[in-house]
C-alpha atoms as a PDB file:
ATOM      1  CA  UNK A   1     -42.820   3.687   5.410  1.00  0.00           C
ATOM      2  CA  UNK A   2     -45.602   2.957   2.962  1.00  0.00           C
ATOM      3  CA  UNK A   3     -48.641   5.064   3.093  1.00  0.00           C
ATOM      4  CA  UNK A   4     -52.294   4.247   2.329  1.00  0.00           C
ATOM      5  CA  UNK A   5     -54.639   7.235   1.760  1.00  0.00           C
ATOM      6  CA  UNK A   6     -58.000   6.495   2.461  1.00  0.00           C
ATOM      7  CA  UNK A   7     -62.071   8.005   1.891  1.00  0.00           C
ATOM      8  CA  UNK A   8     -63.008  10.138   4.504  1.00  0.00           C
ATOM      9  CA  UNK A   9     -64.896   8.440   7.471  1.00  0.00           C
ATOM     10  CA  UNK A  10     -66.765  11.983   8.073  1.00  0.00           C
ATOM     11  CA  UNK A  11     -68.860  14.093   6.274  1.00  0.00           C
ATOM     12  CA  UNK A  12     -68.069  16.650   8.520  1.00  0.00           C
ATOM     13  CA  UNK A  13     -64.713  18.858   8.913  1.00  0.00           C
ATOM     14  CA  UNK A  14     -62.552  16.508  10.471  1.00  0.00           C
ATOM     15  CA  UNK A  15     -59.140  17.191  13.039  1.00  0.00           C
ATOM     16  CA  UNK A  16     -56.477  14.294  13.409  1.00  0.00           C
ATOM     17  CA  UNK A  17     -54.022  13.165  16.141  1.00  0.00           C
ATOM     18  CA  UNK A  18     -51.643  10.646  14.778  1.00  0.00           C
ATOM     19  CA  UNK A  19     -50.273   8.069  16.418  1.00  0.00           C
ATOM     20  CA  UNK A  20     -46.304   8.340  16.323  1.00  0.00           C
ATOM     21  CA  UNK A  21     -43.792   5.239  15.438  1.00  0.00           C
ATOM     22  CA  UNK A  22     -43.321   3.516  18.826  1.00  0.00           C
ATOM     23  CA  UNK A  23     -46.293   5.150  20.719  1.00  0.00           C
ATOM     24  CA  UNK A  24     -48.994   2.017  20.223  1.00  0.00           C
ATOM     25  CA  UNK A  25     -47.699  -1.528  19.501  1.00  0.00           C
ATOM     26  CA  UNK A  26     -50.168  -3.147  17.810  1.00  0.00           C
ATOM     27  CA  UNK A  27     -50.229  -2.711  14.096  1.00  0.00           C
ATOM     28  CA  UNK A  28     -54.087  -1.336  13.755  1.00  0.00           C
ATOM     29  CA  UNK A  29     -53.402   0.683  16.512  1.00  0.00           C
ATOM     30  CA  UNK A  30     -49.396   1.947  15.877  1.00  0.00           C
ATOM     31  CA  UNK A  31     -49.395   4.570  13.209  1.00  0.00           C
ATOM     32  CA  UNK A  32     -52.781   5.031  13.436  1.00  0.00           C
ATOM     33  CA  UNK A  33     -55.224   8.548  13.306  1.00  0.00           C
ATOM     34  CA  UNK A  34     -57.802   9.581  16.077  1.00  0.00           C
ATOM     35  CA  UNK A  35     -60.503  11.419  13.934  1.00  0.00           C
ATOM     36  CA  UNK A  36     -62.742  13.976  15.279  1.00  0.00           C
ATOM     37  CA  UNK A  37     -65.135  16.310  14.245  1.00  0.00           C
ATOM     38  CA  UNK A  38     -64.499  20.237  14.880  1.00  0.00           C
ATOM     39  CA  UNK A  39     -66.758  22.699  14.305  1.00  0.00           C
ATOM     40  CA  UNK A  40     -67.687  26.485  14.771  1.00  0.00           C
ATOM     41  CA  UNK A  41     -70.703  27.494  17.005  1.00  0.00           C
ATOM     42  CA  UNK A  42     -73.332  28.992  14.925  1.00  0.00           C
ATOM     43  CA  UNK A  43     -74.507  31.598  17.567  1.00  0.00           C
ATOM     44  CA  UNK A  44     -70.567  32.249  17.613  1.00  0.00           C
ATOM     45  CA  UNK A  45     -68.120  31.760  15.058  1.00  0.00           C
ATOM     46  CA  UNK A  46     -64.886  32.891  16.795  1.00  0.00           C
ATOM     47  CA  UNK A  47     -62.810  29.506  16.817  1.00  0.00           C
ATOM     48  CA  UNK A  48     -63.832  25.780  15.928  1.00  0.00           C
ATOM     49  CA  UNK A  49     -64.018  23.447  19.103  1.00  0.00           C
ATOM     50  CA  UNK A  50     -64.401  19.824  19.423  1.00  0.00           C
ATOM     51  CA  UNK A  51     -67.646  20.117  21.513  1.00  0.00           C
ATOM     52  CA  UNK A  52     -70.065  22.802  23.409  1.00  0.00           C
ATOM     53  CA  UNK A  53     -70.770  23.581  26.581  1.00  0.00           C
ATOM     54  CA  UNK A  54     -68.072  21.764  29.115  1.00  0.00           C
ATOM     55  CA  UNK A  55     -67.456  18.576  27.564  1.00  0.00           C
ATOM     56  CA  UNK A  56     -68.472  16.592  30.294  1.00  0.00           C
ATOM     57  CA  UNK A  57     -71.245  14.475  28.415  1.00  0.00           C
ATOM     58  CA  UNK A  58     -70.543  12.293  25.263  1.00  0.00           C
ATOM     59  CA  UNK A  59     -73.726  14.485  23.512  1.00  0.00           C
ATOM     60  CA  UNK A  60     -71.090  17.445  23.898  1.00  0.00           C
ATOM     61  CA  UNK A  61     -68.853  16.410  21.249  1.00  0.00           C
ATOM     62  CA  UNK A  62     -69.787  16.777  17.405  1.00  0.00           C
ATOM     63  CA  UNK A  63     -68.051  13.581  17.003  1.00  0.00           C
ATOM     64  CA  UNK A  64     -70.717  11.347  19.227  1.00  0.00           C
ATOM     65  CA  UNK A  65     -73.062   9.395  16.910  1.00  0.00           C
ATOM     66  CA  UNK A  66     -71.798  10.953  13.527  1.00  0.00           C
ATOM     67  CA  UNK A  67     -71.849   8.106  10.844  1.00  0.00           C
ATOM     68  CA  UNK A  68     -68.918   6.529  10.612  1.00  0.00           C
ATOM     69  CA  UNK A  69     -68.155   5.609   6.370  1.00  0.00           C
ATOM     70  CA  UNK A  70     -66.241   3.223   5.393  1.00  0.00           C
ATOM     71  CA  UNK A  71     -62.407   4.407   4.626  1.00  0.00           C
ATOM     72  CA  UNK A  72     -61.619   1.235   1.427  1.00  0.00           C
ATOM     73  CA  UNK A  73     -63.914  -1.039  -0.142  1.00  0.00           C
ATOM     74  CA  UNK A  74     -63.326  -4.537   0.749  1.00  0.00           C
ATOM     75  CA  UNK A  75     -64.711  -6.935   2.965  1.00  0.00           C
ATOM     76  CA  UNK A  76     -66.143  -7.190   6.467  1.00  0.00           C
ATOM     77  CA  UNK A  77     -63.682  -9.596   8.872  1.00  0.00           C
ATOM     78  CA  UNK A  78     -64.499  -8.444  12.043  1.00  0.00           C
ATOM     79  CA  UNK A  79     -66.802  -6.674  13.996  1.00  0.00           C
ATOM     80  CA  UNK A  80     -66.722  -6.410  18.012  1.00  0.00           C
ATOM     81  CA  UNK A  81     -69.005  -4.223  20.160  1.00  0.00           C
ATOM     82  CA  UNK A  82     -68.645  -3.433  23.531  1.00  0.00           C
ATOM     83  CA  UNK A  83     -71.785  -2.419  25.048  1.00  0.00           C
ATOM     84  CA  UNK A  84     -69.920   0.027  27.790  1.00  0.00           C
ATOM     85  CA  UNK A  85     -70.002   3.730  27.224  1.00  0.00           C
ATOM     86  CA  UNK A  86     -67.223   6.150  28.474  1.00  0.00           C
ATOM     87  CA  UNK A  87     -67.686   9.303  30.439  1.00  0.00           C
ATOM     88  CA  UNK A  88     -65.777  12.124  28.616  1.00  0.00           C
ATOM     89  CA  UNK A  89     -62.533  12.098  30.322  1.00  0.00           C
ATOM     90  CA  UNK A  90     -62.728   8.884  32.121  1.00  0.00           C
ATOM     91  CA  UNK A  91     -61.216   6.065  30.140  1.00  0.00           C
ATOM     92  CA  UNK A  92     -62.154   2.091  30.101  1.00  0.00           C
ATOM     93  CA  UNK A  93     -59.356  -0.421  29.869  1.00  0.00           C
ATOM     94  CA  UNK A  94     -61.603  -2.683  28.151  1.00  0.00           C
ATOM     95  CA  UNK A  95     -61.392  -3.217  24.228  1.00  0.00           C
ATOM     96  CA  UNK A  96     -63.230  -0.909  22.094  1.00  0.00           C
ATOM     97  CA  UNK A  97     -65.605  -1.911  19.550  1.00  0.00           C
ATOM     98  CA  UNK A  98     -64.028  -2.670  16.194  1.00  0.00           C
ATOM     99  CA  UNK A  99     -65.231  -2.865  12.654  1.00  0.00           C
ATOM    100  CA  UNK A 100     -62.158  -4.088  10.425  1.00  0.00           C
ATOM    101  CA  UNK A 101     -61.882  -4.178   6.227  1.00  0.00           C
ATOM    102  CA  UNK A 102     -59.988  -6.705   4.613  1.00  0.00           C
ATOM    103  CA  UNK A 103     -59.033  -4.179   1.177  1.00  0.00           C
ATOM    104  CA  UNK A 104     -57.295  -6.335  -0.638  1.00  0.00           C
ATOM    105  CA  UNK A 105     -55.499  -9.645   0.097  1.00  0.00           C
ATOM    106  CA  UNK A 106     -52.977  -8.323   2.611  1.00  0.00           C
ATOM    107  CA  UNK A 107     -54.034  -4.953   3.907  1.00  0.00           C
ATOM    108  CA  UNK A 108     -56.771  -4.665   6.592  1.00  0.00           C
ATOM    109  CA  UNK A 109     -58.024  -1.377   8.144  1.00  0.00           C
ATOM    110  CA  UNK A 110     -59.486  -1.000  11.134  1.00  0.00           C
ATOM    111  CA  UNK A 111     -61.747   1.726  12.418  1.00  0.00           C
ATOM    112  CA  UNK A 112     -62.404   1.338  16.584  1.00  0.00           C
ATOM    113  CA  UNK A 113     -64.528   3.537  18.955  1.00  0.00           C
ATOM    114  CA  UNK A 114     -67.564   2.961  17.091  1.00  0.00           C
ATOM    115  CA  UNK A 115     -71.176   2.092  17.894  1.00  0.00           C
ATOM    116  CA  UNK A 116     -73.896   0.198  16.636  1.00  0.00           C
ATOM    117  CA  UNK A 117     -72.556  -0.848  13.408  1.00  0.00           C
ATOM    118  CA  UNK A 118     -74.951  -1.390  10.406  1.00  0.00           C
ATOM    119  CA  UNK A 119     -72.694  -4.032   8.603  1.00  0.00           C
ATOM    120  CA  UNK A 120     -71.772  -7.835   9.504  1.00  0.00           C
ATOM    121  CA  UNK A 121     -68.920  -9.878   8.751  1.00  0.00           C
ATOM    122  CA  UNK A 122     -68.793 -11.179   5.529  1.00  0.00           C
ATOM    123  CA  UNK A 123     -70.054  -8.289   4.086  1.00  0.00           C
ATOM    124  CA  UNK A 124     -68.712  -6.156   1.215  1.00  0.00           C
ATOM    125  CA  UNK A 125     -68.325  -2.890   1.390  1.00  0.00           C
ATOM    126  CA  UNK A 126     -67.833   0.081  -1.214  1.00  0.00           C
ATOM    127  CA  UNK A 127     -65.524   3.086   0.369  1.00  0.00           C
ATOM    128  CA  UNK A 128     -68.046   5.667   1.312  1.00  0.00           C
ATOM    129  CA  UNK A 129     -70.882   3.854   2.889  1.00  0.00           C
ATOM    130  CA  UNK A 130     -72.048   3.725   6.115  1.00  0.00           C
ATOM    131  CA  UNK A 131     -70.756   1.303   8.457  1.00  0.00           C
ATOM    132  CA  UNK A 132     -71.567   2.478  12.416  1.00  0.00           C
ATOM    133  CA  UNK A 133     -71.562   5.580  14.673  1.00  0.00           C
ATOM    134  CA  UNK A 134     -69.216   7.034  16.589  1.00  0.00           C
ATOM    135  CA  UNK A 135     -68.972   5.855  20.464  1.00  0.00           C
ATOM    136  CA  UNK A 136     -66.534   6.409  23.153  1.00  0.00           C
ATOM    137  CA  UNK A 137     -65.565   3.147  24.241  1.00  0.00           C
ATOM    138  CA  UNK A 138     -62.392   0.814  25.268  1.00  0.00           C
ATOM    139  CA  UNK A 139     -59.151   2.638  25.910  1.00  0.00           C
ATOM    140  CA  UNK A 140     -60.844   6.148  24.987  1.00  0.00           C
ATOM    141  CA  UNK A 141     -61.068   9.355  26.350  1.00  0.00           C
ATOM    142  CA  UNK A 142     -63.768  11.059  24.651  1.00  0.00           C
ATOM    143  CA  UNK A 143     -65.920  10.295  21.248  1.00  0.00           C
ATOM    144  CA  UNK A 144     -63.308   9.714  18.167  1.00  0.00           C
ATOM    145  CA  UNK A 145     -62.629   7.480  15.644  1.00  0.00           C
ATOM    146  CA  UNK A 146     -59.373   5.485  15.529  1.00  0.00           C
ATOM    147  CA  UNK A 147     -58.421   4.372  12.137  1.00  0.00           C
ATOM    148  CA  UNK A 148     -55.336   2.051  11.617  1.00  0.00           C
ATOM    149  CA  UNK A 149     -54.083   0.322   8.870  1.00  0.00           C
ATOM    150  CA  UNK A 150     -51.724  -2.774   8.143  1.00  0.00           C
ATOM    151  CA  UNK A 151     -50.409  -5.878   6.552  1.00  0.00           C
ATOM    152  CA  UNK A 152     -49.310  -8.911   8.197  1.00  0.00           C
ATOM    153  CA  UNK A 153     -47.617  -7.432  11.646  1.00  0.00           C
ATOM    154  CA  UNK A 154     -46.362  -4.407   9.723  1.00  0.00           C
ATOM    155  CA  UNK A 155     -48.505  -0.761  10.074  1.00  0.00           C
ATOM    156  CA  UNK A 156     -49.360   1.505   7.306  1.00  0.00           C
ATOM    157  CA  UNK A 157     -49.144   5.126   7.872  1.00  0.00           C
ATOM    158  CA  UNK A 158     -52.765   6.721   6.940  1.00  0.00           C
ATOM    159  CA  UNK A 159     -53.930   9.786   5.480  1.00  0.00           C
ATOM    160  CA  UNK A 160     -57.400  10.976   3.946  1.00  0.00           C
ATOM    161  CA  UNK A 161     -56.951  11.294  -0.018  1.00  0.00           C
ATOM    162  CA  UNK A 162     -57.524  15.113  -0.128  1.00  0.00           C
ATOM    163  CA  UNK A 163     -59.319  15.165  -3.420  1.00  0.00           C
ATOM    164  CA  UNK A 164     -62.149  12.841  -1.978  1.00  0.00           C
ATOM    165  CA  UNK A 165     -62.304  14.943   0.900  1.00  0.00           C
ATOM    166  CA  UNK A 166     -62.483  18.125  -1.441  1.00  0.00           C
ATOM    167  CA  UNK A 167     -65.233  16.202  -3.177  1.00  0.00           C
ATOM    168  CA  UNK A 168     -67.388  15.408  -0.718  1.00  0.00           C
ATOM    169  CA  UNK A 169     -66.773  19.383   1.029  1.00  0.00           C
ATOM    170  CA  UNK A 170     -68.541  20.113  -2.561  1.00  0.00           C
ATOM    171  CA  UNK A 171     -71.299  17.642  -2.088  1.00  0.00           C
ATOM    172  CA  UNK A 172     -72.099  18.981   1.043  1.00  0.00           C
ATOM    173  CA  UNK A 173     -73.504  22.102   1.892  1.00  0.00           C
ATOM    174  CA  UNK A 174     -70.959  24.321   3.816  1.00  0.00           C
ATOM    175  CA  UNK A 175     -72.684  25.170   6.845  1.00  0.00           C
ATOM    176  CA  UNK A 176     -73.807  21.454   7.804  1.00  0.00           C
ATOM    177  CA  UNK A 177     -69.861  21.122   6.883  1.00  0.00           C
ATOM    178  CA  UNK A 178     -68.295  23.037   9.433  1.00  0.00           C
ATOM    179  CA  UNK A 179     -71.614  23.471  11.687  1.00  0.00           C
ATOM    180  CA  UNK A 180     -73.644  20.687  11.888  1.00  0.00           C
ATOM    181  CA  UNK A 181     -76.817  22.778  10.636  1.00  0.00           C
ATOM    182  CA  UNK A 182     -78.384  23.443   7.388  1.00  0.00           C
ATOM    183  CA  UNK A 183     -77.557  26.522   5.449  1.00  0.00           C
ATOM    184  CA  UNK A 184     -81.298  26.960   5.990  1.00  0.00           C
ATOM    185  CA  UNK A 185     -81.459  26.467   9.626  1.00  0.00           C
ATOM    186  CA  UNK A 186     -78.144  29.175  10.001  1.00  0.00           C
ATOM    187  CA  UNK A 187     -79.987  31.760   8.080  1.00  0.00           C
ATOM    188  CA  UNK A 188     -82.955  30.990  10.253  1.00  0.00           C
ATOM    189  CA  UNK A 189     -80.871  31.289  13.666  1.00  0.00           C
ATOM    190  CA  UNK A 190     -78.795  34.355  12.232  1.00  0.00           C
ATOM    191  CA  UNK A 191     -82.551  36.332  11.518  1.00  0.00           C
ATOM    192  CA  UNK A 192     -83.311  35.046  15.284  1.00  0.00           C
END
């Protein structure tokens, strides 16, 4: 299988579920990655987690509302919204909101679960700029990002092109990396 490695769609430190061969049958969904955002808790850093307190409100997770950036440079050929938000842990059967990229003449990725998208069909895009939020919507259990890729009917495995990522770690500083806060607000908490 033929494997397209992408720009990261965080700017955050990012966890992945893949989607195996034969779990999802369409091809933006089969192969695809669920992308969410872990971090540690600044008042303690014992493990990273996927959100605070219970989980029981989409605010919770570090994913909800992150900016979404876009994974290939290319053009905008579809965007869909659907205005209903999940409940962590309650899922929608509806279709969630889409943004897809046409990179090149036969690949198109597609990034769904996202919310209130900044770019319009037609558009071109350059791999690292913003394109919407992160939402839980559509067949979705809690705020991720599902990124698929493919050509014709036939899916691409994905992964995130590890020097990028390593780049952008650099270009960001560490604690908004794997906290969500400043380096200047953790000092600030930490001196409490």
């Amino acid at each position: 299988m033929e494997r397209l490695e992408l720009h990261p769609i965080f700017n955050r430190y990012t966890i992945y579920n893949d989607h195996y061969d034969g779990e999802l049958d369409s091809p933006g969904d089969a192969l695809g990655r669920d992308c969410m955002i872990a971090a540690f808790l600044p008042e303690k850093l014992d493990f990273m987690r996927l959100y605070k307190g219970d989980g029981t409100r989409n605010e919770d997770w570090f994913s909800w509302n992150a900016e979404v950036f876009a994974p290939v440079s290319g053009k905008i050929v579809r965007v869909y919204v659907n205005d209903v938000t999940n409940v962590p842990g309650q899922m929608n059967p509806s279709p969630a909101s889409v943004i897809e990229i046409q990179a090149d003449q036969e690949t198109v990725v597609m990034l769904a679960h996202i919310q209130n998208p900044v770019v319009t069909v037609g558009e071109e895009v350059k791999e690292g700029q913003l394109l919407a939020y992160v939402g839980n919507n559509g067949f979705c259990r809690n705020p991720h990002i599902h990124v698929g890729a493919y050509r014709g009917n036939q899916p691409l495995m994905i992964g995130f092109d590890a020097e990028k990522v390593g780049r952008l770690r650099e270009a960001t500083d560490e604690c908004y990396w794997i906290m969500g806060i400043s380096d200047a607000e953790y000092m600030r908490r930490m001196k409490g």
